[in-house]
C-alpha atoms as a PDB file:
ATOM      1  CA  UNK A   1      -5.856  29.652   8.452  1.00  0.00           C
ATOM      2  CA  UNK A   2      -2.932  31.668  10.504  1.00  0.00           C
ATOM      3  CA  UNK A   3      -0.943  29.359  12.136  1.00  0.00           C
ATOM      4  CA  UNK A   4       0.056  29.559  15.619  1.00  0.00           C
ATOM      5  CA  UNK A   5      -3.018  31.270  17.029  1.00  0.00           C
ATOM      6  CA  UNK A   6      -2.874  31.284  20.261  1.00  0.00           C
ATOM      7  CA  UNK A   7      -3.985  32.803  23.087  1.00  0.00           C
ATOM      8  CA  UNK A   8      -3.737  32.250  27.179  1.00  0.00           C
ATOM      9  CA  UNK A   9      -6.811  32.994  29.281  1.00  0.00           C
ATOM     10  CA  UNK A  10      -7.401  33.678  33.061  1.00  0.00           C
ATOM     11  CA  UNK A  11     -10.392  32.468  34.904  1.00  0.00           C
ATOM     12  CA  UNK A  12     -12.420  35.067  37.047  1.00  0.00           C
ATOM     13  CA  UNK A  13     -14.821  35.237  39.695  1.00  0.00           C
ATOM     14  CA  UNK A  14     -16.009  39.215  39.761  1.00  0.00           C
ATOM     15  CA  UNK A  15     -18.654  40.518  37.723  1.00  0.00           C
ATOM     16  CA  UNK A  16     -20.428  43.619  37.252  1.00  0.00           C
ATOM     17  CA  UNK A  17     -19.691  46.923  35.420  1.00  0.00           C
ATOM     18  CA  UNK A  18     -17.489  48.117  38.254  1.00  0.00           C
ATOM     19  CA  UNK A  19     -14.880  44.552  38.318  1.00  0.00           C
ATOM     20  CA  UNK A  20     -14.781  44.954  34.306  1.00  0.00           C
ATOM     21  CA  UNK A  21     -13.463  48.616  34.269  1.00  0.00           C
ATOM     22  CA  UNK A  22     -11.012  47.577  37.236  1.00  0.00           C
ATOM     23  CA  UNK A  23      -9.766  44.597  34.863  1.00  0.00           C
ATOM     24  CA  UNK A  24      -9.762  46.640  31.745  1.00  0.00           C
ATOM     25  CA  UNK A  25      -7.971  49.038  33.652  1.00  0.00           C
ATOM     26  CA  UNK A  26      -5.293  46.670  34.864  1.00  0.00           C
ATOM     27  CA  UNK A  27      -4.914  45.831  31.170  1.00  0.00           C
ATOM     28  CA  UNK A  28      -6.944  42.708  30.398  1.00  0.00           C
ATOM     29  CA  UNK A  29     -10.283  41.917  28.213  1.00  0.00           C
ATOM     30  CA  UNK A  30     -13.081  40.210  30.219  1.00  0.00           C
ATOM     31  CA  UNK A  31     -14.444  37.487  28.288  1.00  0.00           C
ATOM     32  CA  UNK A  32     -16.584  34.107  28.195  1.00  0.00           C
ATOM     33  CA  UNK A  33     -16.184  30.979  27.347  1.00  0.00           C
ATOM     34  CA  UNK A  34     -19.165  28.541  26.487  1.00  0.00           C
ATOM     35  CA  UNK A  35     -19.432  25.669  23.896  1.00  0.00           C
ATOM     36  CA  UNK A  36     -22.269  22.754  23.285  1.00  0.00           C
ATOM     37  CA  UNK A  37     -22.356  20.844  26.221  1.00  0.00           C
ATOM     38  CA  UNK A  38     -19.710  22.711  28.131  1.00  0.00           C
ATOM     39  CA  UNK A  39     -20.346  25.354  31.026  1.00  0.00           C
ATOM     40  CA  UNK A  40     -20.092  28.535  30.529  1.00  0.00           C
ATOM     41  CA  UNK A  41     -16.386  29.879  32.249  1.00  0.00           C
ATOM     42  CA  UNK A  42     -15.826  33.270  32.987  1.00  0.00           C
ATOM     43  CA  UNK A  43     -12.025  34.484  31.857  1.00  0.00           C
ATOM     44  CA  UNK A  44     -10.458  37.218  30.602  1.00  0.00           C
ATOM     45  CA  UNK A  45      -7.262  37.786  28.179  1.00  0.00           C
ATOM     46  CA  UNK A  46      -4.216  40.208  28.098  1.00  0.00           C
ATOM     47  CA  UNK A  47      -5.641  43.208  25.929  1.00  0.00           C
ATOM     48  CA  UNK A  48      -2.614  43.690  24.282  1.00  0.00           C
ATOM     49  CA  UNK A  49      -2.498  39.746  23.438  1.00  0.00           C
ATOM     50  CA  UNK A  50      -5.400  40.407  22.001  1.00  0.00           C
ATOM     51  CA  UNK A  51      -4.989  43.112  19.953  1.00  0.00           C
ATOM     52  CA  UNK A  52      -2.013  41.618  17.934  1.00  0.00           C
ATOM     53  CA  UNK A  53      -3.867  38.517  17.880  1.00  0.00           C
ATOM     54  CA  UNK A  54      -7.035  40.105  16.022  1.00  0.00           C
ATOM     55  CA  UNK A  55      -4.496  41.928  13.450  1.00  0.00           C
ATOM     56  CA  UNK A  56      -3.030  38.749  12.500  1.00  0.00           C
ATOM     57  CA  UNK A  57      -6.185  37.038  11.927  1.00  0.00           C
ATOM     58  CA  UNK A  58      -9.615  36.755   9.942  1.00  0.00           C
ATOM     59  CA  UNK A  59     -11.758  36.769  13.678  1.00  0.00           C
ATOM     60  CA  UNK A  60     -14.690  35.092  11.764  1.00  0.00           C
ATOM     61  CA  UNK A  61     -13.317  31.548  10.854  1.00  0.00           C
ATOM     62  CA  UNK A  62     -10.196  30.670  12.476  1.00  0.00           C
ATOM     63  CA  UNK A  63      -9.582  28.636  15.008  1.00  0.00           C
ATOM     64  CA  UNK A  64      -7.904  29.543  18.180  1.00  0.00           C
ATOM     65  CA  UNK A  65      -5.717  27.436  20.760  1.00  0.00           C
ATOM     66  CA  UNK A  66      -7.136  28.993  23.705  1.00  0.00           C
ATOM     67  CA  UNK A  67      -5.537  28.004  27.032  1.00  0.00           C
ATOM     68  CA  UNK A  68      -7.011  28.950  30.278  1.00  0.00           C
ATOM     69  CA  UNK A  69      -4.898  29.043  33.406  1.00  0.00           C
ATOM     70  CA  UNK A  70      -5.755  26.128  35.961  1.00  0.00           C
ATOM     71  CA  UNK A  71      -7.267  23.827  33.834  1.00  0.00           C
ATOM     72  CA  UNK A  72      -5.298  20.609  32.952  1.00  0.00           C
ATOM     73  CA  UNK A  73      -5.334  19.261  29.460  1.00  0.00           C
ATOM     74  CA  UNK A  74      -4.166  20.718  26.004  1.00  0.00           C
ATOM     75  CA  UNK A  75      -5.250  23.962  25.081  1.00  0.00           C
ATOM     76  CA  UNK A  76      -9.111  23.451  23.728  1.00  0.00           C
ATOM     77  CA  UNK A  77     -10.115  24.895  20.355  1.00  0.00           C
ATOM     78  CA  UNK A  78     -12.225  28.395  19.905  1.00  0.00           C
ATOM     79  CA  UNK A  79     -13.987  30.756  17.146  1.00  0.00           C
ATOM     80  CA  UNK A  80     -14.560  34.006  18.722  1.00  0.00           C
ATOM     81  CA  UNK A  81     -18.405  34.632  18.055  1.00  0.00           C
ATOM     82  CA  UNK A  82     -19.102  38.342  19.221  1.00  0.00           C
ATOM     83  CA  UNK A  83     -16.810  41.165  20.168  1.00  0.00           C
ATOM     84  CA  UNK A  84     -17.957  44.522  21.905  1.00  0.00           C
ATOM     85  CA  UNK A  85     -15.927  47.513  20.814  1.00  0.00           C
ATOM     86  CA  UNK A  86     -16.143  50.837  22.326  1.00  0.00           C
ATOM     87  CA  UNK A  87     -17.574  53.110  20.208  1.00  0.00           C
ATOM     88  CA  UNK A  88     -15.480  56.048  20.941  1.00  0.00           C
ATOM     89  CA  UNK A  89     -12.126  54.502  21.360  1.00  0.00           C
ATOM     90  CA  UNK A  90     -12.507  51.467  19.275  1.00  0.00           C
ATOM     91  CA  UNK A  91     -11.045  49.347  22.534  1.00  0.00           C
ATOM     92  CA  UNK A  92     -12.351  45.530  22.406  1.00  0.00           C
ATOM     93  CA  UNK A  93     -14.713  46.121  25.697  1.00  0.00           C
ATOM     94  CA  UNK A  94     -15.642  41.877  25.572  1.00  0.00           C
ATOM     95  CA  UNK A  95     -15.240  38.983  23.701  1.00  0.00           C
ATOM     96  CA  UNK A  96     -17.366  35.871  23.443  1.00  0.00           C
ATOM     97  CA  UNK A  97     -15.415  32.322  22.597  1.00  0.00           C
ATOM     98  CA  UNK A  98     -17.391  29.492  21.607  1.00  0.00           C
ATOM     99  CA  UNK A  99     -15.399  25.942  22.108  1.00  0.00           C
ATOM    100  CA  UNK A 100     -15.577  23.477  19.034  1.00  0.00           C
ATOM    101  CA  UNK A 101     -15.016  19.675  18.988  1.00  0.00           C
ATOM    102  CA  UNK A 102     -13.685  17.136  16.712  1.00  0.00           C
ATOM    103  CA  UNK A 103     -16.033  16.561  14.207  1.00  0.00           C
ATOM    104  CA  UNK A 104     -18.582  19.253  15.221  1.00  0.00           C
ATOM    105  CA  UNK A 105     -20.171  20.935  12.486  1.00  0.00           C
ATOM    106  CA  UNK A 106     -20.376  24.812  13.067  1.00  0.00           C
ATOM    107  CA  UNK A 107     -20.965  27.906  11.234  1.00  0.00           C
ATOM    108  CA  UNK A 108     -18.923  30.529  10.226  1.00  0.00           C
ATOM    109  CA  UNK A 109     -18.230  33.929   8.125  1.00  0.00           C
ATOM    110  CA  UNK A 110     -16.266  32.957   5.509  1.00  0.00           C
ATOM    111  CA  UNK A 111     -14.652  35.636   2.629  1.00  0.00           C
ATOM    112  CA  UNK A 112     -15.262  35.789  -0.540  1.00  0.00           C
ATOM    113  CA  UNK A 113     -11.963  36.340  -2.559  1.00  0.00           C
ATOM    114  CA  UNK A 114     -13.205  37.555  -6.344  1.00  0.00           C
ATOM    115  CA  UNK A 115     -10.528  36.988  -8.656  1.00  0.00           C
ATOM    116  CA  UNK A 116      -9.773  37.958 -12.383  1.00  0.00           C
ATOM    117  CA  UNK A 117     -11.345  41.162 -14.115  1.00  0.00           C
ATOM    118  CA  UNK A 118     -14.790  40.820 -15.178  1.00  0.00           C
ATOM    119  CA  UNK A 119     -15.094  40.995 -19.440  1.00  0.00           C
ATOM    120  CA  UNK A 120     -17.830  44.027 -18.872  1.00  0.00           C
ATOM    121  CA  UNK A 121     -15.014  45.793 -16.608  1.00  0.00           C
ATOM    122  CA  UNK A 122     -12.800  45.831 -19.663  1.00  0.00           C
ATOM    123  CA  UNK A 123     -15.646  47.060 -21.782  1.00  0.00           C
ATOM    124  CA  UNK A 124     -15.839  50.433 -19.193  1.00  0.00           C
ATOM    125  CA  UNK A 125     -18.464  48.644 -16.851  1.00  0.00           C
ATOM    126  CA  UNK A 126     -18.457  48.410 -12.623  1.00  0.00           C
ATOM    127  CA  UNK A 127     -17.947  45.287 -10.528  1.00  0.00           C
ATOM    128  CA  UNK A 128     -20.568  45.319  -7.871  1.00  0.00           C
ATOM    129  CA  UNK A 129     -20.367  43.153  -5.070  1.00  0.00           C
ATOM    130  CA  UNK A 130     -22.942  42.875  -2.797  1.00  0.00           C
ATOM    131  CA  UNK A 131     -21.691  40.159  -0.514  1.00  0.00           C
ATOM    132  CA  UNK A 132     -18.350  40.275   1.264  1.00  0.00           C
ATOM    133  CA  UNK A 133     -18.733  37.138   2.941  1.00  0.00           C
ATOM    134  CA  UNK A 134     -20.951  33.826   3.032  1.00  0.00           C
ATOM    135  CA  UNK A 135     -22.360  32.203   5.885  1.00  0.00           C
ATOM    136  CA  UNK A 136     -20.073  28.747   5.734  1.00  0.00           C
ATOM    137  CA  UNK A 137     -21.591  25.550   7.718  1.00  0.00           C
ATOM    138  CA  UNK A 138     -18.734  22.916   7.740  1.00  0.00           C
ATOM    139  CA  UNK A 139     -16.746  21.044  10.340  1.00  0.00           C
ATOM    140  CA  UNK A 140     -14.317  22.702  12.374  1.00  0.00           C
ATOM    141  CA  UNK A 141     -11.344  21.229  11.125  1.00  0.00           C
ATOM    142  CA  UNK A 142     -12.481  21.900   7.183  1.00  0.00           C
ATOM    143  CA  UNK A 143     -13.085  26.082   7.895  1.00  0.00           C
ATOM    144  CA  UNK A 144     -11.648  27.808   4.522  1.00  0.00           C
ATOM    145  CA  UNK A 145      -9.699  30.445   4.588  1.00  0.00           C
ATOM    146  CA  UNK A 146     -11.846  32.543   2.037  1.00  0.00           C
ATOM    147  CA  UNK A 147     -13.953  31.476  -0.945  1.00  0.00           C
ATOM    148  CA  UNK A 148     -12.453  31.856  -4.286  1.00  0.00           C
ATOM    149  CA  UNK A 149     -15.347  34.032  -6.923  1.00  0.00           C
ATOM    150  CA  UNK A 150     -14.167  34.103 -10.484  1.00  0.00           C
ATOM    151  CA  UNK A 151     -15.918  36.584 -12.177  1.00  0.00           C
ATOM    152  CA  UNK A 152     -13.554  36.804 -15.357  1.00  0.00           C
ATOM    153  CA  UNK A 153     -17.134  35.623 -17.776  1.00  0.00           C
ATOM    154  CA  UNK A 154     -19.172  38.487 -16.236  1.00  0.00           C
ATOM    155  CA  UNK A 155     -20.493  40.989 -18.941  1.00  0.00           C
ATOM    156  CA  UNK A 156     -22.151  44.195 -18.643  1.00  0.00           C
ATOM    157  CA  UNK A 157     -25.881  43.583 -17.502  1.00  0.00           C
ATOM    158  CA  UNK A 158     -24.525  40.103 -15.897  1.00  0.00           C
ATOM    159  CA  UNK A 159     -24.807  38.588 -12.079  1.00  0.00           C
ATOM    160  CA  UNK A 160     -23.212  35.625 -10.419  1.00  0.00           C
ATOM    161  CA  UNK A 161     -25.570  34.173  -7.967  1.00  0.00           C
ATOM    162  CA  UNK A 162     -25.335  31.857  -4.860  1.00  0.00           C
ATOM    163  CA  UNK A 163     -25.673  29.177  -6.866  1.00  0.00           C
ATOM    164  CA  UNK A 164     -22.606  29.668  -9.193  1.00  0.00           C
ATOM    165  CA  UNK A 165     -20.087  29.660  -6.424  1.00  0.00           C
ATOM    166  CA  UNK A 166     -18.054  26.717  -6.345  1.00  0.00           C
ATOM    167  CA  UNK A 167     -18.338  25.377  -2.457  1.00  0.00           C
ATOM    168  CA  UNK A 168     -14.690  24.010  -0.809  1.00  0.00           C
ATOM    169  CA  UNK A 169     -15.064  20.239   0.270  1.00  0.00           C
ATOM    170  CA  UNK A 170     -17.390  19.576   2.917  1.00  0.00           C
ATOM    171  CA  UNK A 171     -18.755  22.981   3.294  1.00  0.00           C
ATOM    172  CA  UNK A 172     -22.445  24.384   2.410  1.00  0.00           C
ATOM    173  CA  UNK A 173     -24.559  27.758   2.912  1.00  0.00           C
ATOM    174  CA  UNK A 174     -27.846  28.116   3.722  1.00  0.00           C
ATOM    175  CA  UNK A 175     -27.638  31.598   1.669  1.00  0.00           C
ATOM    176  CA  UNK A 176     -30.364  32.151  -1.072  1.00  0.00           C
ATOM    177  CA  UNK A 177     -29.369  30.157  -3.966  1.00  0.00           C
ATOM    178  CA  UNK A 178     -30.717  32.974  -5.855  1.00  0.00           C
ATOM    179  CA  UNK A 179     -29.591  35.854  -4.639  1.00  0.00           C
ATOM    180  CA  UNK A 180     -26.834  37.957  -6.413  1.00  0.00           C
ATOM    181  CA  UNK A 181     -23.309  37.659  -4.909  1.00  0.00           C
ATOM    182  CA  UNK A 182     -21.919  40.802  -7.454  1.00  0.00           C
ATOM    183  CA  UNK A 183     -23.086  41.907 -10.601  1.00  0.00           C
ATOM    184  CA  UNK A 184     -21.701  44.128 -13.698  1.00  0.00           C
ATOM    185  CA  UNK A 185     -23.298  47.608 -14.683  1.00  0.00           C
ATOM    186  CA  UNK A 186     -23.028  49.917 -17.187  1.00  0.00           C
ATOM    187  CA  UNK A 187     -21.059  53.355 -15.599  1.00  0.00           C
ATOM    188  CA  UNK A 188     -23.491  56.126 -14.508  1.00  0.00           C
ATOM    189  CA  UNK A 189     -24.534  58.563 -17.307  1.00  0.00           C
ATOM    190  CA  UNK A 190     -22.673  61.995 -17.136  1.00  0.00           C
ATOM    191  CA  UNK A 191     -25.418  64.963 -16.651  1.00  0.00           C
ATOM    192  CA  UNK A 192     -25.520  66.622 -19.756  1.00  0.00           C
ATOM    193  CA  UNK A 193     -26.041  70.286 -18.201  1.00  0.00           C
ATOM    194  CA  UNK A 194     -25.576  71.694 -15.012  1.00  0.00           C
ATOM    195  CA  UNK A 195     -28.518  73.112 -13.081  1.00  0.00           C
ATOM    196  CA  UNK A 196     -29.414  77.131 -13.547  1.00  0.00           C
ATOM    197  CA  UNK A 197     -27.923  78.901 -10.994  1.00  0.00           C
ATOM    198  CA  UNK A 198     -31.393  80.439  -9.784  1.00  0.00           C
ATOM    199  CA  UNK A 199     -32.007  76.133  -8.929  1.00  0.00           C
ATOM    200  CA  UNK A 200     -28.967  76.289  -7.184  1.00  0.00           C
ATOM    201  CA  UNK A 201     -29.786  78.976  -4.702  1.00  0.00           C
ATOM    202  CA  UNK A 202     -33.537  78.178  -4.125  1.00  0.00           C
ATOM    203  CA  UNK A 203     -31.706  74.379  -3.008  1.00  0.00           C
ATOM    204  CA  UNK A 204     -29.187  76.606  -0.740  1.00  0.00           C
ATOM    205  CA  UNK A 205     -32.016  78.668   0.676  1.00  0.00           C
ATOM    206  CA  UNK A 206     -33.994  75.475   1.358  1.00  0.00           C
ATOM    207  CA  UNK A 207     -31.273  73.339   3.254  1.00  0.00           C
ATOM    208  CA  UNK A 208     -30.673  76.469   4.995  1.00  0.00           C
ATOM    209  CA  UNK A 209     -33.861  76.238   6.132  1.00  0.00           C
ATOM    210  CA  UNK A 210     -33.958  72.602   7.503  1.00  0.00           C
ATOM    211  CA  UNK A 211     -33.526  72.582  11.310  1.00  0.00           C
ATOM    212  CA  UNK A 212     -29.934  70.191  11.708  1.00  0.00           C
ATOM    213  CA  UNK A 213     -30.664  66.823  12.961  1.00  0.00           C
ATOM    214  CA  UNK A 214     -28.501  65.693  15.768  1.00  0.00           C
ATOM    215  CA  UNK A 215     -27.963  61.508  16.546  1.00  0.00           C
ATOM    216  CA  UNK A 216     -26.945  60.742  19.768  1.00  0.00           C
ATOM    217  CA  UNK A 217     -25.182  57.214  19.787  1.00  0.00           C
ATOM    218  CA  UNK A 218     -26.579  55.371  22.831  1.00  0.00           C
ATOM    219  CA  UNK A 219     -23.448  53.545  25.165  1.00  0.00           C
ATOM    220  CA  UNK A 220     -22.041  49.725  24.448  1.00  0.00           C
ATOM    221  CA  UNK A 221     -24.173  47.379  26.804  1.00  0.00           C
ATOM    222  CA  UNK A 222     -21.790  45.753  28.585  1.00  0.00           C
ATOM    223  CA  UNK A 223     -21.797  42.491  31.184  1.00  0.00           C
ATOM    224  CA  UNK A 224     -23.722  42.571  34.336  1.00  0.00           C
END
């Protein structure tokens, strides 16, 4: 966990599309606040608080002293659970925090840290991971930083599945036992001649052909 993450909030009382791009304009985030039990609070957050906040930490699992203006008490405890981002500028257009509890159980993102070199990676083979993070259920004040994955015994043709991780204290998955965090292949075969020139062009001639297919990205919901 980064230490000393912290971050000051501001309640607010306007919502709509046109009182977010006045605050996001006068350089804050609007944001939410909800948590079992509690009521939902409308705040919002200094963007640029923000910003150097998210590139200190892993978002998923850490917990963050979130204090919002007005309200008496120590600063309560948060995992941000879903951030909007723009898709044009990449700006943070929302965040949602979710408040945790002493001795709540909650789930969270955790990484998966592999460590060593595989034994089929020395032999010429390729480390493929096909899981950068597991789905962690623990309490809140026993979130791991990452999940250490030794895959030093892996030989070409060999997998490491859910199963074979080795779980920090007090924390469980409800991921597939079965299902294959990495694995270790043997590298691609090399063609052994290029294609006749006469393949090449009738392939040119025929993307030529193919009308281009344009994707429009549809706009970031945002709150009403």
């Amino acid at each position: 966990m980064v230490a000393n993450a912290t971050l000051a909030a501001e309640k607010r009382t306007e919502a709509g599309k046109s009182a977010m791009r006045k605050l996001r304009a006068a350089g804050r985030t609007p944001a939410v606040l909800y948590g079992h039990g509690e009521e939902t609070r409308h705040i919002s957050v200094d963007t640029h608080e923000l910003g150097v906040l998210f590139s200190r930490i892993s978002v998923d699992n850490t917990i963050i002293q979130l204090s919002v203006h007005g309200e008496r008490g120590a600063a309560l405890r948060a995992l941000v659970r879903e951030v909007q981002i723009d898709p044009t500028s990449r700006r943070v257009l929302h965040v949602d925090f979710y408040q945790v509890h002493a001795g709540e159980r909650i789930e969270v993102e955790v990484p998966l840290h592999f460590t060593g070199t595989a034994a089929g990676v020395k032999a010429g083979g390729i480390l493929h991971p096909n899981f950068n993070a597991l789905p962690v259920s623990c309490l809140a004040e026993q979130i791991p930083e990452a999940i250490d994955v030794d895959v030093s015994a892996l030989e070409i043709g060999d997998s490491l599945h859910t199963n074979q991780i080795i779980m920090p204290a007090g924390a469980t998955t409800d991921l597939d036992p079965e299902a294959v965090i990495c694995s270790v292949t043997a590298p691609a075969a090399v063609p052994v001649e290029a294609p006749a020139a006469e393949v090449v062009e009738e392939a040119a001639a025929a993307a030529a052909a193919e009308p281009e297919l344009i994707r429009k990205r549809g706009e970031e919901g945002e709150e009403e």
